[in-house]
N, C-alpha and C. Protein backbone atom coordinates (compact mmCIF):
# COMPACT_ATOMS: atom_id res chain seq x y z
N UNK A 1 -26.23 -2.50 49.87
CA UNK A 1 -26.63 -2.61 48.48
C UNK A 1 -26.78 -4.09 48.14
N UNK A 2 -27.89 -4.46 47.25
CA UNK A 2 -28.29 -6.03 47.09
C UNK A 2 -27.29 -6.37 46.06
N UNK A 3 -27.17 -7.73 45.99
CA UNK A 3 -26.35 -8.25 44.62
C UNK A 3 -27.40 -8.46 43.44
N UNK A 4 -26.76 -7.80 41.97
CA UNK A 4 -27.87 -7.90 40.97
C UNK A 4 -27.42 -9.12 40.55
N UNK A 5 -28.80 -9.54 39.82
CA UNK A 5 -28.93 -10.35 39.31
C UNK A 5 -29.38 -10.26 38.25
N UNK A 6 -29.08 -11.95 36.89
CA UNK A 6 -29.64 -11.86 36.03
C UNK A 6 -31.59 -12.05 36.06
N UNK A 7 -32.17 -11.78 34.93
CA UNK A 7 -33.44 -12.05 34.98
C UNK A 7 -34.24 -13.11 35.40
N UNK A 8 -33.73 -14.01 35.00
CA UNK A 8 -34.13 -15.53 34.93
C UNK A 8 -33.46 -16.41 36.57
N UNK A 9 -32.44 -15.42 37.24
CA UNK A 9 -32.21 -16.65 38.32
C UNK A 9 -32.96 -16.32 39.40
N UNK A 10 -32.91 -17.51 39.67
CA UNK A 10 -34.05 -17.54 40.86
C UNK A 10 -33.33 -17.50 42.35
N UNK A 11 -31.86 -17.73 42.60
CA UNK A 11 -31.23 -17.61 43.79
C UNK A 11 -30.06 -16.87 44.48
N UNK A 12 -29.66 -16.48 45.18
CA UNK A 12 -28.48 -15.47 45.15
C UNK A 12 -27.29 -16.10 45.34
N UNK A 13 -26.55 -15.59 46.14
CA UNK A 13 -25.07 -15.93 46.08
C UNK A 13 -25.07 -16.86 47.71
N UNK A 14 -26.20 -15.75 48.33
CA UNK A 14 -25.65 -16.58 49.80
C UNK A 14 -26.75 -17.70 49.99
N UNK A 15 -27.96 -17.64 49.17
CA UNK A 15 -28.85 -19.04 49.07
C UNK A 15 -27.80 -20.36 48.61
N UNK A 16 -27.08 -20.13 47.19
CA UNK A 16 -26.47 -21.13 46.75
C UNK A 16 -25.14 -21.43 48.07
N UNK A 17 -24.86 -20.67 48.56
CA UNK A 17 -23.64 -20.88 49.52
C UNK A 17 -24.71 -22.03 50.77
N UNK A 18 -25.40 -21.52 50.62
CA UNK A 18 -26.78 -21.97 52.09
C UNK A 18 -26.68 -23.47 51.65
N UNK A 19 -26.94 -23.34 50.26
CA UNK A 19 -27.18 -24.87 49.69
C UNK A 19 -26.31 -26.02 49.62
N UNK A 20 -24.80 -25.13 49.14
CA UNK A 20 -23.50 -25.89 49.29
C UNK A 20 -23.01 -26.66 50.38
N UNK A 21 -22.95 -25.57 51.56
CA UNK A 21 -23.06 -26.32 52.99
C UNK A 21 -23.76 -26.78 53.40
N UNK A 22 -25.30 -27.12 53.17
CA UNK A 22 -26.27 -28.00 54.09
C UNK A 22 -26.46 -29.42 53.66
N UNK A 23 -26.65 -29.77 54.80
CA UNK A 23 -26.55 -31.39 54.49
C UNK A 23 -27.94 -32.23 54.19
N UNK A 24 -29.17 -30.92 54.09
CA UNK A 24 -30.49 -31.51 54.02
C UNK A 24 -30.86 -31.70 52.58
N UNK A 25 -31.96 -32.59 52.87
CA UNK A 25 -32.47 -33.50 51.60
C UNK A 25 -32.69 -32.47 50.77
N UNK A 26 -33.17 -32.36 49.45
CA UNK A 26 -33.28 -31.73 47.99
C UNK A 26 -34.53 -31.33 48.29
N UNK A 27 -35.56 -32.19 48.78
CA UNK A 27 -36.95 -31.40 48.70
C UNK A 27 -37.51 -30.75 49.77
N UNK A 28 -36.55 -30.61 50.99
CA UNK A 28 -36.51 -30.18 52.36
C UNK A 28 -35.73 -28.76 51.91
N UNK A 29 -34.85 -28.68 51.26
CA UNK A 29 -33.91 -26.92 50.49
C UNK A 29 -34.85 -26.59 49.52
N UNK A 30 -35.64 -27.29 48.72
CA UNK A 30 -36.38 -26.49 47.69
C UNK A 30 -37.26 -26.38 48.06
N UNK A 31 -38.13 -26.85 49.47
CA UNK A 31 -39.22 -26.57 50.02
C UNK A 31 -38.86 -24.45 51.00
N UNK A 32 -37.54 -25.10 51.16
CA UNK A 32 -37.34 -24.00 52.59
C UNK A 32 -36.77 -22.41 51.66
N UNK A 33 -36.77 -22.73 50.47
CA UNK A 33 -36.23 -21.15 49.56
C UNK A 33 -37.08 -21.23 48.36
N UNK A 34 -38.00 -22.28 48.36
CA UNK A 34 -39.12 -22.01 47.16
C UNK A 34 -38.47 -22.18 45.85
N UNK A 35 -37.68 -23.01 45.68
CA UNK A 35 -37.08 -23.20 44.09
C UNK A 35 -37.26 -24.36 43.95
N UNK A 36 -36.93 -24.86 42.71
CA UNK A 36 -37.13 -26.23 42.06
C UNK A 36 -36.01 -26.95 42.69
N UNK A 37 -36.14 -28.51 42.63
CA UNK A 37 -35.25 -29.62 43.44
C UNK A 37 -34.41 -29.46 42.66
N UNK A 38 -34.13 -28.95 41.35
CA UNK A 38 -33.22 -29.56 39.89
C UNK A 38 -32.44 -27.96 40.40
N UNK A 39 -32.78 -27.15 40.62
CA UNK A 39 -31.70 -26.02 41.14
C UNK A 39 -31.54 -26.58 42.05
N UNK A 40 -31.50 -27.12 43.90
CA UNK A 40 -30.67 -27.02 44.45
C UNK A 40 -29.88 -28.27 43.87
N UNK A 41 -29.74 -29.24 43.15
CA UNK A 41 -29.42 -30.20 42.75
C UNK A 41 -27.93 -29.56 42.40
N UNK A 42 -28.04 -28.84 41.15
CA UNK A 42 -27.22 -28.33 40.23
C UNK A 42 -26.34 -27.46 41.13
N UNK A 43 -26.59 -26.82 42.30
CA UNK A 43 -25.71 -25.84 42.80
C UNK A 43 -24.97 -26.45 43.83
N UNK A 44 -25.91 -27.13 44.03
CA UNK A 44 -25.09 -28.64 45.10
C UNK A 44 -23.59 -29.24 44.74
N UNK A 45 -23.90 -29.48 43.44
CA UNK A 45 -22.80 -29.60 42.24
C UNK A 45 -21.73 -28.54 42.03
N UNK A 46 -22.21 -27.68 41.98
CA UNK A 46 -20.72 -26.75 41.63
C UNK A 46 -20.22 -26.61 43.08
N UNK A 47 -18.95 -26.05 42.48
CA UNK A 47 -17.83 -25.59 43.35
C UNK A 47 -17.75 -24.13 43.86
N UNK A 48 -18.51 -23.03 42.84
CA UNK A 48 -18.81 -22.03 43.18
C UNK A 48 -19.92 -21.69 43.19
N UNK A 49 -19.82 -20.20 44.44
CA UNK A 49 -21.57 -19.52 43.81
C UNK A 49 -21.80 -18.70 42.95
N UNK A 50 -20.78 -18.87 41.34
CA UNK A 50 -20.59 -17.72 40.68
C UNK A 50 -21.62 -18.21 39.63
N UNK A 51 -22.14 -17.58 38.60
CA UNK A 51 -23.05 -18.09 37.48
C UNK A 51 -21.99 -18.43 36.64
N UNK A 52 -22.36 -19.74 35.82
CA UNK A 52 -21.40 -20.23 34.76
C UNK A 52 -21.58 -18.66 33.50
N UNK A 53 -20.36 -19.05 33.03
CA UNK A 53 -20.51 -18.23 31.70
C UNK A 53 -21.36 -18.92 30.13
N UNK A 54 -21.94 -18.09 29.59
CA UNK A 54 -23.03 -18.52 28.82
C UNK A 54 -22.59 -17.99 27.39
N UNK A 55 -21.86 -17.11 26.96
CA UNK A 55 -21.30 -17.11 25.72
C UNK A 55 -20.23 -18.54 24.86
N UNK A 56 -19.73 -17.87 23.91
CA UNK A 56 -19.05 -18.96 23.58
C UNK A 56 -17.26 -18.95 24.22
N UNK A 57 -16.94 -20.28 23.96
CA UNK A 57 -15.79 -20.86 24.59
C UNK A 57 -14.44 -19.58 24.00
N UNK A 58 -14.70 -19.78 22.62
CA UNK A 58 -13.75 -18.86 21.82
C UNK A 58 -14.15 -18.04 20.98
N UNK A 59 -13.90 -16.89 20.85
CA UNK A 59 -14.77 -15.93 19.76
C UNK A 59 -14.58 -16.34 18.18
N UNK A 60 -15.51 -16.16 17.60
CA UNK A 60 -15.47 -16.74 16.41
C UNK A 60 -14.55 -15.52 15.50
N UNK A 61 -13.97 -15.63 14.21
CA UNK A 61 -13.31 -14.70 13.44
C UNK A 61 -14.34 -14.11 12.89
N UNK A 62 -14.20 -13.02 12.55
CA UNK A 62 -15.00 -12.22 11.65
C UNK A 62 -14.55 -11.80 10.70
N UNK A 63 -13.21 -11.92 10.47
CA UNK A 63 -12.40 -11.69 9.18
C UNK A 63 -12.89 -12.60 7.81
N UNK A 64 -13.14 -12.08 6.93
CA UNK A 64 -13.95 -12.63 5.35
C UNK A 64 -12.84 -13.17 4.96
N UNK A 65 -12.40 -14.59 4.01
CA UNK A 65 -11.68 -14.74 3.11
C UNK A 65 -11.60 -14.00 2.15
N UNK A 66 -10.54 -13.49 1.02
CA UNK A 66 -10.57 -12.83 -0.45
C UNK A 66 -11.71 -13.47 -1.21
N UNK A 67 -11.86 -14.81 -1.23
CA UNK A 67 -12.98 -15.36 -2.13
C UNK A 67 -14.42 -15.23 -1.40
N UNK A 68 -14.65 -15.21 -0.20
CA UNK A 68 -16.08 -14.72 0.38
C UNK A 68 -16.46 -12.96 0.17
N UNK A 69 -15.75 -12.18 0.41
CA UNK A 69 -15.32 -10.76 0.55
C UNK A 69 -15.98 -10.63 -1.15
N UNK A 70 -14.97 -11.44 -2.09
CA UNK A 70 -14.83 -10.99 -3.68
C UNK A 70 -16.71 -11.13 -4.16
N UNK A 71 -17.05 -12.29 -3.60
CA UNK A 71 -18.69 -12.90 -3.54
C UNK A 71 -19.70 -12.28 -2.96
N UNK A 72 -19.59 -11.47 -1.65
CA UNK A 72 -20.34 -10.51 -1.44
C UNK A 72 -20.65 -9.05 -2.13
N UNK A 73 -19.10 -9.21 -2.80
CA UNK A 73 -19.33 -7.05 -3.46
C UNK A 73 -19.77 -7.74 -4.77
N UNK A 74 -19.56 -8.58 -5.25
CA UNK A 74 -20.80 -8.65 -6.23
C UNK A 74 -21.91 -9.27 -6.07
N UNK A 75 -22.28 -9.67 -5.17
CA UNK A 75 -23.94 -10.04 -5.29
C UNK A 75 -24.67 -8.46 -4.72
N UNK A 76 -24.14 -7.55 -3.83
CA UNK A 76 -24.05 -6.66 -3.62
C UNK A 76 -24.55 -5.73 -5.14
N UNK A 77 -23.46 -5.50 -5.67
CA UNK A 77 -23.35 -4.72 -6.74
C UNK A 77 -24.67 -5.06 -7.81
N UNK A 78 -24.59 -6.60 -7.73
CA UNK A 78 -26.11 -7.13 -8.84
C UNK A 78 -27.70 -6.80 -8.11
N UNK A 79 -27.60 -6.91 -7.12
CA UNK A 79 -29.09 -6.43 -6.51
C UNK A 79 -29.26 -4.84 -6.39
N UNK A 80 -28.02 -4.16 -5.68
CA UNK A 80 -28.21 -2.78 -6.28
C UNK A 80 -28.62 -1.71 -7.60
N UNK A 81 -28.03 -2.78 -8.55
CA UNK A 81 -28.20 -2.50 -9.92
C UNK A 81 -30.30 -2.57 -10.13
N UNK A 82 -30.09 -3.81 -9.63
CA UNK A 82 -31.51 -4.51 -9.83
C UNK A 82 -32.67 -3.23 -9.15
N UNK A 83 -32.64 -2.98 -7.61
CA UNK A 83 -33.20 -1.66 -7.18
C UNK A 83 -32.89 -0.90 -7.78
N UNK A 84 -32.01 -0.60 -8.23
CA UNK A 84 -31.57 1.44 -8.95
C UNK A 84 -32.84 1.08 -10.17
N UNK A 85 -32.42 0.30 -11.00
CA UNK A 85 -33.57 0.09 -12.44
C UNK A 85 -35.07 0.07 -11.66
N UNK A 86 -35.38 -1.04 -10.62
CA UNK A 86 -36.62 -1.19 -10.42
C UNK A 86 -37.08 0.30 -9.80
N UNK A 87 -36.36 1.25 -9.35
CA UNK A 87 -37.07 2.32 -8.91
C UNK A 87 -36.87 3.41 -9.81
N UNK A 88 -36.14 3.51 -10.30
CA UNK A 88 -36.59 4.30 -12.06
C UNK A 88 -37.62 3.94 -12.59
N UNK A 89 -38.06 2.46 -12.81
CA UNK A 89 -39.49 2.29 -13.60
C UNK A 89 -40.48 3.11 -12.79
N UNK A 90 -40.01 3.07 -11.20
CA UNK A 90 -41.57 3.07 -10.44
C UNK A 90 -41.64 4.46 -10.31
N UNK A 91 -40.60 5.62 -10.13
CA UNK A 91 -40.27 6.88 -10.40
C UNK A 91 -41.03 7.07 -11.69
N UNK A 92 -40.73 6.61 -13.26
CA UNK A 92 -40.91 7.05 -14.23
C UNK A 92 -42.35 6.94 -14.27
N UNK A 93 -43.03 5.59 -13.92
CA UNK A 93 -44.33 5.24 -14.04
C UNK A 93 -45.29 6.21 -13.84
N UNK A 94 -44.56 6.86 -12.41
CA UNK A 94 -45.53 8.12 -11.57
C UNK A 94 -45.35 8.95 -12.17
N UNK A 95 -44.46 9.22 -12.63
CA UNK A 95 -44.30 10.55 -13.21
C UNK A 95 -45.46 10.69 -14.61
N UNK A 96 -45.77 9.54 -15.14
CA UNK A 96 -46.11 8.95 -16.59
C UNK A 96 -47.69 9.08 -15.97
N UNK A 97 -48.06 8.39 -15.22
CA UNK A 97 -49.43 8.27 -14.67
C UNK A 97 -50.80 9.12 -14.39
N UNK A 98 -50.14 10.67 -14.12
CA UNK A 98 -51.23 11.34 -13.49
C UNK A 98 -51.56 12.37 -14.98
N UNK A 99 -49.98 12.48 -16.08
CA UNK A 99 -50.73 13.08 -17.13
C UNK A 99 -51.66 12.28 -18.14
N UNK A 100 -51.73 10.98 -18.04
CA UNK A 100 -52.96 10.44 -18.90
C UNK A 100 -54.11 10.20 -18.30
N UNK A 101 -55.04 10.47 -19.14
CA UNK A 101 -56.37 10.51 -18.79
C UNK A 101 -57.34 9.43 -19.92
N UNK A 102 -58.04 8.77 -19.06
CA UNK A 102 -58.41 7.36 -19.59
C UNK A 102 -59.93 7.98 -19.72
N UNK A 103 -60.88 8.77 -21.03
CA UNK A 103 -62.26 8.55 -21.15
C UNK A 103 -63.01 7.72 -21.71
């Protein structure tokens, strides 16, 4: 069974291992596996053949303060208000519309 990979990489586990141990020039490895000099460069560099992690360092809180929390249920509450009225007019309008007749 092959090792998956993400979309975007261009090398596997035992290319970057290939790369780690060889002692040949940058454009002699990116000639001989078809990748850019700036990848074997970079893998040359690490210590592993694992992919760095790409999220964040620490998860951010998602917990609201009382005063953000208190600021959302009412701007909440004022735009709801605002739709409930604006779709009564547009309800009533229709309703209002098809019995007049303009000669």
């Amino acid at each position: 069974m092959g090792q998956i990979r993400h979309g975007s990489a261009t090398t596997t586990h035992a290319v970057r291992a290939a790369i780690q141990r060889s002692q040949t020039s940058l454009a002699a490895l990116s000639k001989e596996f078809g990748i850019n000099p700036k990848t074997v460069a970079k893998w040359r560099k690490r210590q592993t053949v694992e992919d760095q992690k790409t999220g964040p360092k620490e998860p951010r809180s998602t917990v609201l303060s009382e005063t953000d929390e208190a600021m959302i249920v009412a701007f909440r509450r004022h735009t709801w208000r605002v739709r409930k009225t604006l779709w009564f007019w547009a309800c009533l309008c229709d309703s209002i519309t098809p019995a007049v007749s303009i000669r």
